[in-house]
C-alpha atoms as a PDB file:
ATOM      1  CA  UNK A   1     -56.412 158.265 177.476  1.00  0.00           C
ATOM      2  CA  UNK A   2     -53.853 160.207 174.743  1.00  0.00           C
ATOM      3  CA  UNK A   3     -50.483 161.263 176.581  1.00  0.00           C
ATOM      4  CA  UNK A   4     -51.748 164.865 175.641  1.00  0.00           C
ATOM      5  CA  UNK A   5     -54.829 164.932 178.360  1.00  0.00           C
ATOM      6  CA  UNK A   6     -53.438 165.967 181.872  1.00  0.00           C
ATOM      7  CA  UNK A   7     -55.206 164.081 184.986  1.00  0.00           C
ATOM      8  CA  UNK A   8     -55.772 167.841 186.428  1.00  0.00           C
ATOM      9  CA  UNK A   9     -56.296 169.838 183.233  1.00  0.00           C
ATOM     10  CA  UNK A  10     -53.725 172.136 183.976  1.00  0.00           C
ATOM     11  CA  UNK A  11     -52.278 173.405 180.830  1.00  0.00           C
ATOM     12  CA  UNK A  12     -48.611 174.861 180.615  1.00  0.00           C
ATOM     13  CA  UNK A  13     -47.973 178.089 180.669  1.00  0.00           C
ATOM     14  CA  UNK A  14     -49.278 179.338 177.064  1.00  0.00           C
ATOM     15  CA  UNK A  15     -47.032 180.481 174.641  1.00  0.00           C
ATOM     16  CA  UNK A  16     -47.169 183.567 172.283  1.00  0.00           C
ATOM     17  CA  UNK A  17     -49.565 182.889 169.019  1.00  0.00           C
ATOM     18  CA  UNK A  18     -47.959 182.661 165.623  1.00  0.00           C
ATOM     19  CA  UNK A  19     -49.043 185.236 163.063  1.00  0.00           C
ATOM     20  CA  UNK A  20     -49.977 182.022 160.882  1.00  0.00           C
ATOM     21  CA  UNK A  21     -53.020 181.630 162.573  1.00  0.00           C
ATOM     22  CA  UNK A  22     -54.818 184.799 163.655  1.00  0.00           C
ATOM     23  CA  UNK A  23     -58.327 183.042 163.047  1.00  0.00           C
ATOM     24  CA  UNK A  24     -57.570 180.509 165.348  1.00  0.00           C
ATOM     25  CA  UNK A  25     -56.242 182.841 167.887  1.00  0.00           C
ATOM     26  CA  UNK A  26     -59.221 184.852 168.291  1.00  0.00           C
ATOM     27  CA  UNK A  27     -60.855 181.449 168.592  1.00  0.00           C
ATOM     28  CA  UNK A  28     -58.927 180.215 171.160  1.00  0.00           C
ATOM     29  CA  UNK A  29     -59.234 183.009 173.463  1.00  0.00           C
ATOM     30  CA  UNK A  30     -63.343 182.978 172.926  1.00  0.00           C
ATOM     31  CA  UNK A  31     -63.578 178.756 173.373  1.00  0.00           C
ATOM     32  CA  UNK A  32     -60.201 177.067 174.566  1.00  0.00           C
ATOM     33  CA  UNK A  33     -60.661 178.560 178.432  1.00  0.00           C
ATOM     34  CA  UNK A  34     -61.435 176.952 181.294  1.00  0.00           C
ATOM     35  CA  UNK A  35     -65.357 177.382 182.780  1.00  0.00           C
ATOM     36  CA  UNK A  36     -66.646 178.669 179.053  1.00  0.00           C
ATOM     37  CA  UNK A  37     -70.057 180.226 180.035  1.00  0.00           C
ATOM     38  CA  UNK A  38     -71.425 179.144 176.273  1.00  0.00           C
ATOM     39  CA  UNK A  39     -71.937 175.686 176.237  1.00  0.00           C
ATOM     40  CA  UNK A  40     -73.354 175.673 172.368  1.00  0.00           C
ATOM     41  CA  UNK A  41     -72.683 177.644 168.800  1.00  0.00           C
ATOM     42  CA  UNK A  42     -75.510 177.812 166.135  1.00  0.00           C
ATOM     43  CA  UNK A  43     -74.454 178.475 162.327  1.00  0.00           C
ATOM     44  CA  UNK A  44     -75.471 181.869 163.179  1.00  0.00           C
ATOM     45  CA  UNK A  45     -72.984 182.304 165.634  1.00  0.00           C
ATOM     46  CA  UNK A  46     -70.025 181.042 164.338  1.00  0.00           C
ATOM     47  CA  UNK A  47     -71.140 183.460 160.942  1.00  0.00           C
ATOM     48  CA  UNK A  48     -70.497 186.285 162.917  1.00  0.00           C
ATOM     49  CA  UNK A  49     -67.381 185.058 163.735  1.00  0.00           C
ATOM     50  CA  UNK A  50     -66.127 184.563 160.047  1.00  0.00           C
ATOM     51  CA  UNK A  51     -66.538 180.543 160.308  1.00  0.00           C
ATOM     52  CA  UNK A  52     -68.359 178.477 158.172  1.00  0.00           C
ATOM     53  CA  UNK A  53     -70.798 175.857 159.737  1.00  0.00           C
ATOM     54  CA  UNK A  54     -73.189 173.218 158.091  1.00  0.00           C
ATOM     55  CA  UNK A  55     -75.457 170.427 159.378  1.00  0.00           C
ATOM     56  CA  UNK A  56     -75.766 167.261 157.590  1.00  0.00           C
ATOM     57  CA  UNK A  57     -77.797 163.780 157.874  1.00  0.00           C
ATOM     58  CA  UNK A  58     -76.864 160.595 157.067  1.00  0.00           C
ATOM     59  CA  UNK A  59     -76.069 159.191 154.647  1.00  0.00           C
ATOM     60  CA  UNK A  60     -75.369 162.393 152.944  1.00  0.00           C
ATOM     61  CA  UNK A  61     -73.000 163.766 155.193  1.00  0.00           C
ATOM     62  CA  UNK A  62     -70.714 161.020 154.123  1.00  0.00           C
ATOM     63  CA  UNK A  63     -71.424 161.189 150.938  1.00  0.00           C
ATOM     64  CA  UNK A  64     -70.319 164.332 150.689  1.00  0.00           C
ATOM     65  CA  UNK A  65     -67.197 164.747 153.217  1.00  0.00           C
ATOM     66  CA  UNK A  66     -64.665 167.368 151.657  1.00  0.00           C
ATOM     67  CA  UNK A  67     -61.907 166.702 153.046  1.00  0.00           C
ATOM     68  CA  UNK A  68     -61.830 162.963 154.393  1.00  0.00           C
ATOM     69  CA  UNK A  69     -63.085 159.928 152.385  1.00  0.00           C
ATOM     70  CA  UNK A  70     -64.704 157.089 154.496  1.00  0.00           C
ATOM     71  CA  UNK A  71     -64.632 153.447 153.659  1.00  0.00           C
ATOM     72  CA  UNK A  72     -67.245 152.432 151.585  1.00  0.00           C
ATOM     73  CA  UNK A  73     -69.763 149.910 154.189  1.00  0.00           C
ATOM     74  CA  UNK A  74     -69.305 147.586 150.980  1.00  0.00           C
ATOM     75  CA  UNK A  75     -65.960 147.636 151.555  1.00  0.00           C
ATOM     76  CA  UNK A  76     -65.612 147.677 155.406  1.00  0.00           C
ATOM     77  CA  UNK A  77     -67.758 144.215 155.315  1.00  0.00           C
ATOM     78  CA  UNK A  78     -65.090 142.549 154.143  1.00  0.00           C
ATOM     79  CA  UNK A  79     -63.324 142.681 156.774  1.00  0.00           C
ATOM     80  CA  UNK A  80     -64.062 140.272 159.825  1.00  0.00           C
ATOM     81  CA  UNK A  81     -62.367 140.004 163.185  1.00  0.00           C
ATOM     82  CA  UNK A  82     -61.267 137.089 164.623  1.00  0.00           C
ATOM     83  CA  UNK A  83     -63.982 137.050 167.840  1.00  0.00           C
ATOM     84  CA  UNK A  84     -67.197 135.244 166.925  1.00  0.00           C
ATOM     85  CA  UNK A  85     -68.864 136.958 170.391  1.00  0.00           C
ATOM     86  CA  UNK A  86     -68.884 140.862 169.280  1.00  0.00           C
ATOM     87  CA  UNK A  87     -72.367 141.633 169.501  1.00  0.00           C
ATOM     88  CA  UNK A  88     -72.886 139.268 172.279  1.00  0.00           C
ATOM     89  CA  UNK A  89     -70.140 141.033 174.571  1.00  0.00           C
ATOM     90  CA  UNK A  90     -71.206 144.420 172.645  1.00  0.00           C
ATOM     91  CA  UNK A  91     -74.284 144.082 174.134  1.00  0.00           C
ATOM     92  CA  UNK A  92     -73.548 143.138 177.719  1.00  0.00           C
ATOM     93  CA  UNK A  93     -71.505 146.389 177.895  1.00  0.00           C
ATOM     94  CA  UNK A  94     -74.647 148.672 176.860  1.00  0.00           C
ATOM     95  CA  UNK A  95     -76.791 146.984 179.574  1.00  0.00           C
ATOM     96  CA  UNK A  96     -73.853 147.277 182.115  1.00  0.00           C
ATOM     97  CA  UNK A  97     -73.292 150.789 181.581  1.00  0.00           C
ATOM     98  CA  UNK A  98     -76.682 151.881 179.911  1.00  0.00           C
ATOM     99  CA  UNK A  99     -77.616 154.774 182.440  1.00  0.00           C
ATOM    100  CA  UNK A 100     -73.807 155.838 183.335  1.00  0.00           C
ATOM    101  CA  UNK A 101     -71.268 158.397 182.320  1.00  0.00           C
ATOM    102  CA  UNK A 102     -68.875 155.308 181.884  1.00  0.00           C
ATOM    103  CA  UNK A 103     -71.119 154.469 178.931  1.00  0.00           C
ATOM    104  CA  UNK A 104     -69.238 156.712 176.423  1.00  0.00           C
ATOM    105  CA  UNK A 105     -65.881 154.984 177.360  1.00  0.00           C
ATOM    106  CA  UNK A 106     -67.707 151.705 177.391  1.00  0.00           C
ATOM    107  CA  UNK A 107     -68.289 152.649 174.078  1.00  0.00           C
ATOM    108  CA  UNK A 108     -64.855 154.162 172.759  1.00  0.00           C
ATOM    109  CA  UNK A 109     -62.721 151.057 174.064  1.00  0.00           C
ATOM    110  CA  UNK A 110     -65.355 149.186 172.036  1.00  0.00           C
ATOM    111  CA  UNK A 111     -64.964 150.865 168.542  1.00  0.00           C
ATOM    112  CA  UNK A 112     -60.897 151.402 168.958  1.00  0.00           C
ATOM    113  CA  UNK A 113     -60.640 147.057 169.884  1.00  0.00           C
ATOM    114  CA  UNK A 114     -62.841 146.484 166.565  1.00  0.00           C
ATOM    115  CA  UNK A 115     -60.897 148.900 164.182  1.00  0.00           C
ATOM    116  CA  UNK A 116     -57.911 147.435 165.303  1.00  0.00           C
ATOM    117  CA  UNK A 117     -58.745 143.475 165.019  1.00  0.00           C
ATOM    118  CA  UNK A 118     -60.608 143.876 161.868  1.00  0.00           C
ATOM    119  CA  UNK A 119     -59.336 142.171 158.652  1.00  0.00           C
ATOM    120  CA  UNK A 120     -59.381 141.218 155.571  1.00  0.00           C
ATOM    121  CA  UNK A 121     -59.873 137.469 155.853  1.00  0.00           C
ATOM    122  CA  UNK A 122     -57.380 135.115 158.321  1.00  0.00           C
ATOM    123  CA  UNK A 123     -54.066 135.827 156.678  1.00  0.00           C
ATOM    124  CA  UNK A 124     -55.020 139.332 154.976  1.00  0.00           C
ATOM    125  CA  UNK A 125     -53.781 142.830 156.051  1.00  0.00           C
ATOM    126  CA  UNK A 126     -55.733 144.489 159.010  1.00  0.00           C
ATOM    127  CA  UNK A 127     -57.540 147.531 158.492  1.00  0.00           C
ATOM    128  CA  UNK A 128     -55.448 149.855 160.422  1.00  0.00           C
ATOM    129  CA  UNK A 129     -52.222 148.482 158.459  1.00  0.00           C
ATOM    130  CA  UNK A 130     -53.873 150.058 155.351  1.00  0.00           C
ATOM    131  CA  UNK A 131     -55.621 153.310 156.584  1.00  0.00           C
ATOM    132  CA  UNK A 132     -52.103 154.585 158.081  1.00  0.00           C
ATOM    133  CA  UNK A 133     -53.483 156.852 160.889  1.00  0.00           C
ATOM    134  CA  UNK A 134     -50.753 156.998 164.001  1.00  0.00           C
ATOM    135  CA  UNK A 135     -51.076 157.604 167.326  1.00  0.00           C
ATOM    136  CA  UNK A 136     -49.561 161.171 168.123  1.00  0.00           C
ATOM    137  CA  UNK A 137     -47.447 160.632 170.747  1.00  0.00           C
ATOM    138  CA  UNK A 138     -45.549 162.960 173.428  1.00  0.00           C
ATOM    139  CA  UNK A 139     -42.102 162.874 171.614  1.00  0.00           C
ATOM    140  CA  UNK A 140     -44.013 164.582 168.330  1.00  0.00           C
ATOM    141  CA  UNK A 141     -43.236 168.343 167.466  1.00  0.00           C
ATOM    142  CA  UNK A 142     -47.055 168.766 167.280  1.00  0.00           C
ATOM    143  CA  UNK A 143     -47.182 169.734 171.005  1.00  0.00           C
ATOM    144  CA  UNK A 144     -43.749 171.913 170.449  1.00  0.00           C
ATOM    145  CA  UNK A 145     -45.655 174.948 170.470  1.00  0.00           C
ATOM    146  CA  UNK A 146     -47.951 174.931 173.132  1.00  0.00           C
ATOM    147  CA  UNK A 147     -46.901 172.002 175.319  1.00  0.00           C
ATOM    148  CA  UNK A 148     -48.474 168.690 175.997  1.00  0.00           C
ATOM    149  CA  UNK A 149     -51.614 169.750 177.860  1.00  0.00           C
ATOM    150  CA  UNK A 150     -55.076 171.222 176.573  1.00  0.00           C
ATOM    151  CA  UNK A 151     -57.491 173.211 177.907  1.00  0.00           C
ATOM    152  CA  UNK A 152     -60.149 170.794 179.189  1.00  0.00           C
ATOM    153  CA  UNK A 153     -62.372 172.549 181.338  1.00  0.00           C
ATOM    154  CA  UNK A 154     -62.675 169.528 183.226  1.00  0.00           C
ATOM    155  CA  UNK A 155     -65.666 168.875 185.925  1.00  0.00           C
ATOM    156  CA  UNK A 156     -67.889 171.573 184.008  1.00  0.00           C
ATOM    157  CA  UNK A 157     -70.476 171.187 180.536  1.00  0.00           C
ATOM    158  CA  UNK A 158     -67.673 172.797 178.410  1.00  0.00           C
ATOM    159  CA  UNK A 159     -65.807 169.975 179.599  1.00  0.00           C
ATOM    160  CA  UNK A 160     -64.489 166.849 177.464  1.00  0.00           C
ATOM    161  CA  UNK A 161     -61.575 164.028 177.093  1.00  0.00           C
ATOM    162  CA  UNK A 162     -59.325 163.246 174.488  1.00  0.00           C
ATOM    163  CA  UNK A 163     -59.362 159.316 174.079  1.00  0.00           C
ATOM    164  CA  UNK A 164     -57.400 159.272 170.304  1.00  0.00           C
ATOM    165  CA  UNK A 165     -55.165 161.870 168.853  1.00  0.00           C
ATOM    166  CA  UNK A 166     -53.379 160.469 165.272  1.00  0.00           C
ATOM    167  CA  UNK A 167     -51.815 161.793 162.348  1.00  0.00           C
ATOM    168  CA  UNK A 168     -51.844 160.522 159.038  1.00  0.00           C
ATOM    169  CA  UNK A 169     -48.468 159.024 157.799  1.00  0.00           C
ATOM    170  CA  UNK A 170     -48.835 158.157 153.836  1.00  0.00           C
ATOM    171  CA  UNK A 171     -48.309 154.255 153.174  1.00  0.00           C
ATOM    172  CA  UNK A 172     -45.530 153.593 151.393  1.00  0.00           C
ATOM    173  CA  UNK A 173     -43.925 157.397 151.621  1.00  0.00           C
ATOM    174  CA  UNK A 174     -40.747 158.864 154.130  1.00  0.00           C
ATOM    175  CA  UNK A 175     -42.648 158.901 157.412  1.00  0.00           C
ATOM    176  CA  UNK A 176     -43.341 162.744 157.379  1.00  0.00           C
ATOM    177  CA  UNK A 177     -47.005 163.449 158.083  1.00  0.00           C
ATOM    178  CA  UNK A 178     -49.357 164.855 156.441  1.00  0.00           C
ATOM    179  CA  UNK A 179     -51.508 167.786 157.996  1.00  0.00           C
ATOM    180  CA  UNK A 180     -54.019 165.553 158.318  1.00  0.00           C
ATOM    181  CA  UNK A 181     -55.538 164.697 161.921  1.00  0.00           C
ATOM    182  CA  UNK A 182     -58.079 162.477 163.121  1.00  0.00           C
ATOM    183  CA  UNK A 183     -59.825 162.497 167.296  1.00  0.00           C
ATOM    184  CA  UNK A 184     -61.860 160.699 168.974  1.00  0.00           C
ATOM    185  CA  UNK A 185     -63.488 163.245 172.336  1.00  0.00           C
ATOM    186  CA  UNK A 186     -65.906 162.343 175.235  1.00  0.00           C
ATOM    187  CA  UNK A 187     -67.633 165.368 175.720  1.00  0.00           C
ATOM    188  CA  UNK A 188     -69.878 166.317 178.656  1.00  0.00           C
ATOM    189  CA  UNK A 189     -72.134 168.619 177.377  1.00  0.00           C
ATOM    190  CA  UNK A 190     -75.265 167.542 175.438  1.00  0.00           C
ATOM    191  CA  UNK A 191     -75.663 167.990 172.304  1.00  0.00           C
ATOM    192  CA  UNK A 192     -78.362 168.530 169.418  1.00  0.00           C
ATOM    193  CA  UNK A 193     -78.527 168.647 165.586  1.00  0.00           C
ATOM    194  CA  UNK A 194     -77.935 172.518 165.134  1.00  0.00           C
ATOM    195  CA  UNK A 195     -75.901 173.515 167.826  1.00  0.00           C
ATOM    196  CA  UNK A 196     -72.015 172.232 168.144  1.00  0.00           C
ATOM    197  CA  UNK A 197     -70.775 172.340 171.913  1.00  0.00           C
ATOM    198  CA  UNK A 198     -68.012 174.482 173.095  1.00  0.00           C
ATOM    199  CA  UNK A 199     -66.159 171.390 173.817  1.00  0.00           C
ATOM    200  CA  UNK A 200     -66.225 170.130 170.266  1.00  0.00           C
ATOM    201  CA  UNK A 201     -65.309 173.591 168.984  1.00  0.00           C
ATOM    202  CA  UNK A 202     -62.731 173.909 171.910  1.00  0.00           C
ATOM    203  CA  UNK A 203     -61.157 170.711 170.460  1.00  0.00           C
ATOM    204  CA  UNK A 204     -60.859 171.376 167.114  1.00  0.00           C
ATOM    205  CA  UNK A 205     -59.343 175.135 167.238  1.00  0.00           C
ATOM    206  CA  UNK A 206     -56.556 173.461 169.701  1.00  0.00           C
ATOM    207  CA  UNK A 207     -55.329 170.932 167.782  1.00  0.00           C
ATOM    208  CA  UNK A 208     -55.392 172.927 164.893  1.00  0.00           C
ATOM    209  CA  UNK A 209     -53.343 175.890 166.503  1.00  0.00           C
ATOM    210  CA  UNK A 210     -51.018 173.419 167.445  1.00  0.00           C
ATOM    211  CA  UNK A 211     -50.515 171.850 163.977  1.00  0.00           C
ATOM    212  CA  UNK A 212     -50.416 174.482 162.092  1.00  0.00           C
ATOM    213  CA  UNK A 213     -47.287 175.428 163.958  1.00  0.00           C
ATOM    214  CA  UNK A 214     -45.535 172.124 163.677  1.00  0.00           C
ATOM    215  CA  UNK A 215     -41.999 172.745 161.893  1.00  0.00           C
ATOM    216  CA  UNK A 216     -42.213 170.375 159.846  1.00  0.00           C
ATOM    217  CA  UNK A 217     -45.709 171.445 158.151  1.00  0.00           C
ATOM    218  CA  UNK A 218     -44.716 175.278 157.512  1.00  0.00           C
ATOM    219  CA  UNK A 219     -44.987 174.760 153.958  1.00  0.00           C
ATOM    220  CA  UNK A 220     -48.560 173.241 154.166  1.00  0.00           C
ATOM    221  CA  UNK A 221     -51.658 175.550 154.222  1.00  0.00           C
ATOM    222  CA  UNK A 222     -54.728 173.372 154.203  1.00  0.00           C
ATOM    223  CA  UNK A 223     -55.122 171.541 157.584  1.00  0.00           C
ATOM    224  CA  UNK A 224     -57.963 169.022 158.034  1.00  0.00           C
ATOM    225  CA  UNK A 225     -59.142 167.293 161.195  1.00  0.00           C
ATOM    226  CA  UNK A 226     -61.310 164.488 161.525  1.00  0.00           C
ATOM    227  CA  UNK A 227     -63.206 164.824 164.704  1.00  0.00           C
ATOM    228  CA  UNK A 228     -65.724 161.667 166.488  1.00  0.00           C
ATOM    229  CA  UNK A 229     -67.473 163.145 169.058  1.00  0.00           C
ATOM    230  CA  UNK A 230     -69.319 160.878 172.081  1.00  0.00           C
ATOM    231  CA  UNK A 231     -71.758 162.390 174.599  1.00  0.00           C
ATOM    232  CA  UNK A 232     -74.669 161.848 176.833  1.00  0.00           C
ATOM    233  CA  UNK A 233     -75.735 158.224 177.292  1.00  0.00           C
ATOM    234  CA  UNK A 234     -74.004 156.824 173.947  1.00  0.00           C
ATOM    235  CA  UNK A 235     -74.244 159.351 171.396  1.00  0.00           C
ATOM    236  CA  UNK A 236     -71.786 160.253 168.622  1.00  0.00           C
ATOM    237  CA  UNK A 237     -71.418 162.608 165.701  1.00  0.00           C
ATOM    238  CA  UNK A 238     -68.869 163.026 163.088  1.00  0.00           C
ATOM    239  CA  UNK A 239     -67.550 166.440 162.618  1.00  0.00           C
ATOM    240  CA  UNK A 240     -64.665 167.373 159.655  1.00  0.00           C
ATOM    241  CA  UNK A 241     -62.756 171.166 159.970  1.00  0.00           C
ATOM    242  CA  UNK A 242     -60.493 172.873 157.412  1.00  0.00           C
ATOM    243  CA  UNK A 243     -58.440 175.748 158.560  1.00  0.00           C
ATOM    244  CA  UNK A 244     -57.014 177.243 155.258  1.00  0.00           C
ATOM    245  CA  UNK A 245     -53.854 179.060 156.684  1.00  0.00           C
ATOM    246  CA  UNK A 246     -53.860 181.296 153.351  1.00  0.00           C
ATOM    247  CA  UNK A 247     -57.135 182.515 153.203  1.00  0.00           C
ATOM    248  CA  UNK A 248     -57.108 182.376 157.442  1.00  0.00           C
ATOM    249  CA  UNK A 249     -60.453 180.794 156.925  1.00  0.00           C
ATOM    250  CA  UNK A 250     -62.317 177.601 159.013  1.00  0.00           C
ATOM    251  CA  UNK A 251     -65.153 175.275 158.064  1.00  0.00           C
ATOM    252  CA  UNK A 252     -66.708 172.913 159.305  1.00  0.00           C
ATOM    253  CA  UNK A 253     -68.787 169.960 158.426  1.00  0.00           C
ATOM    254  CA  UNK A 254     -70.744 168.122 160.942  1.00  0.00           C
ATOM    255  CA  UNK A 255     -73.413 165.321 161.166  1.00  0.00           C
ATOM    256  CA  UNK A 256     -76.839 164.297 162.654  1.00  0.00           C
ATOM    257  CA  UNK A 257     -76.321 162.663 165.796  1.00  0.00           C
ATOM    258  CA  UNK A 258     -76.944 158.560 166.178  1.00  0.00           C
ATOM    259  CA  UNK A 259     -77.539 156.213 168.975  1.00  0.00           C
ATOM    260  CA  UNK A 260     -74.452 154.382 169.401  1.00  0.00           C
ATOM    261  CA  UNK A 261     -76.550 151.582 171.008  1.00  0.00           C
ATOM    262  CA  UNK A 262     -76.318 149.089 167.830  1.00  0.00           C
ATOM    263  CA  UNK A 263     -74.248 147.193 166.016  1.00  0.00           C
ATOM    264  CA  UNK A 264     -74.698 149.100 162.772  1.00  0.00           C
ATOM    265  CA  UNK A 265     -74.046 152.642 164.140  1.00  0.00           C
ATOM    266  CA  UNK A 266     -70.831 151.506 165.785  1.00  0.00           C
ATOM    267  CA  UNK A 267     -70.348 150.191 161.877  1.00  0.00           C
ATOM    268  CA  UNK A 268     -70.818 153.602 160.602  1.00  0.00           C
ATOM    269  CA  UNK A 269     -68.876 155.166 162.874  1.00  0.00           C
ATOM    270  CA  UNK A 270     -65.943 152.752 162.065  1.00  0.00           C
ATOM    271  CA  UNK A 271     -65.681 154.103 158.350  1.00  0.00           C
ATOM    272  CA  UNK A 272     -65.031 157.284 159.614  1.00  0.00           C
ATOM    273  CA  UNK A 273     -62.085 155.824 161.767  1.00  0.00           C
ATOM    274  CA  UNK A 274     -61.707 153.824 158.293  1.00  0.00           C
ATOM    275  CA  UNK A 275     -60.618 157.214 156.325  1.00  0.00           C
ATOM    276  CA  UNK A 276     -58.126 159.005 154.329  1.00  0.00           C
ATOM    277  CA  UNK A 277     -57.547 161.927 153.314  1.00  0.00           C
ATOM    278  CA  UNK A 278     -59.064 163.883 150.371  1.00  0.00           C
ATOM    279  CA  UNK A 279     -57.432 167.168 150.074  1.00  0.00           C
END
């Protein structure tokens, strides 16, 4: 669990909204509150609310992600972990936890251990030393404004968990991020293919107000996040967000959702952990 979730979901007292974001303010008071009474937002009715919302299927929804670029699957099968038993073991877990709510974390512990042992061949680089995304931690300015707590609605259907909060950190530059985020959620509603859930949208607009009011990205106006969203008994979708400080516009992107319960899916959804940034 990131440092940001609270055990109790008790946020800080909030602080005042800069002027930088009014979009997202008027979001956050509709979505980032505790006991939401709408659980789901059509295209239709995040239109009325000025935001921009499209549904995609695989694979064209990767093929044509704005603001993130995946690894290629040519190029993510070159990389090998060191573990001969991954399916094997992969496949114990789904049996053990097929019909639970533990499944999604099951499921998460399983795709963060294989993005992080992957590489390329026994003495090459791993795959998380070249896609330079780093854990936000509780010492970053990115929870300056608001605190260190979001607004979880745990224990309800708007409810979710934050199990991965990074930043991207360009190889080879001075260590200052970029705007760019990328989350992994466990979410408890259910979702379907034209309908996001309150707590994906919830997700998004917070960690967006919050780093869009980091000090040290003041002079940035595009700010993407990179969201992987579990639910239900193994599910997962990919959904990518722009807020465009200038134009005080949001869009969002998101995918079909897939069966986590093979191999190949978790594959797919490790070239999405795989990305970088494209704007």
């Amino acid at each position: 669990m990131s440092s940001s979730d609270s055990e109790d979901g008790n946020p800080l007292s909030p602080r005042p909204f800069s002027t930088r974001s009014p979009k997202l303010e008027e979001l956050f008071k509709i979505v980032a509150i505790l006991g939401s009474e709408k659980l789901t937002y059509t295209e239709e009715d995040l239109a009325a609310l000025g935001i921009s919302l499209s549904f995609s299927k695989f694979p064209c929804f990767a093929d044509e992600m704005k603001f993130f670029q995946p690894i290629s699957a040519a190029d993510l099968a070159r990389y090998n972990a060191p573990e001969d038993r991954f399916e094997e073991d992969y496949e114990y877990l789904l049996e053990e936890y097929r019909e639970t709510d533990r499944l999604c974390t099951c499921i998460e512990s399983t795709l963060d251990y294989r993005y992080r042992s992957l590489r390329r061949g026994k003495k090459g680089r791993y795959l998380e030393e070249i896609y330079k995304w780093t854990p936000i931690t509780i010492e970053n300015s990115f929870y300056r404004h608001r605190g260190e707590y979001f607004l979880r609605a745990l224990g309800s259907p708007a409810g979710w968990e934050l199990t991965s909060l990074e930043e991207w950190i360009q190889p080879g530059g001075d260590e200052i991020p970029e705007p760019h985020v990328r989350m992994i959620t466990i979410n408890y509603g259910v979702p379907d293919n034209t309908r996001l859930l309150v707590s994906e949208l919830s997700a998004i607009v917070q960690v967006l107000d919050q780093r869009v009011n980091q000090p040290e990205l003041q002079e940035a106006s595009l700010f993407p996040v990179l969201l992987i969203s579990l639910s239900g008994l193994g599910n997962g979708r990919i959904i990518e967000a722009l807020y465009d400080v200038e134009q005080d516009e949001l869009t969002l992107r998101a995918s079909e959702i897939i069966s986590l319960a093979k191999n190949p899916a978790l594959d797919l959804i490790l070239r999405f952990m795989a990305s970088k940034p494209q704007v």
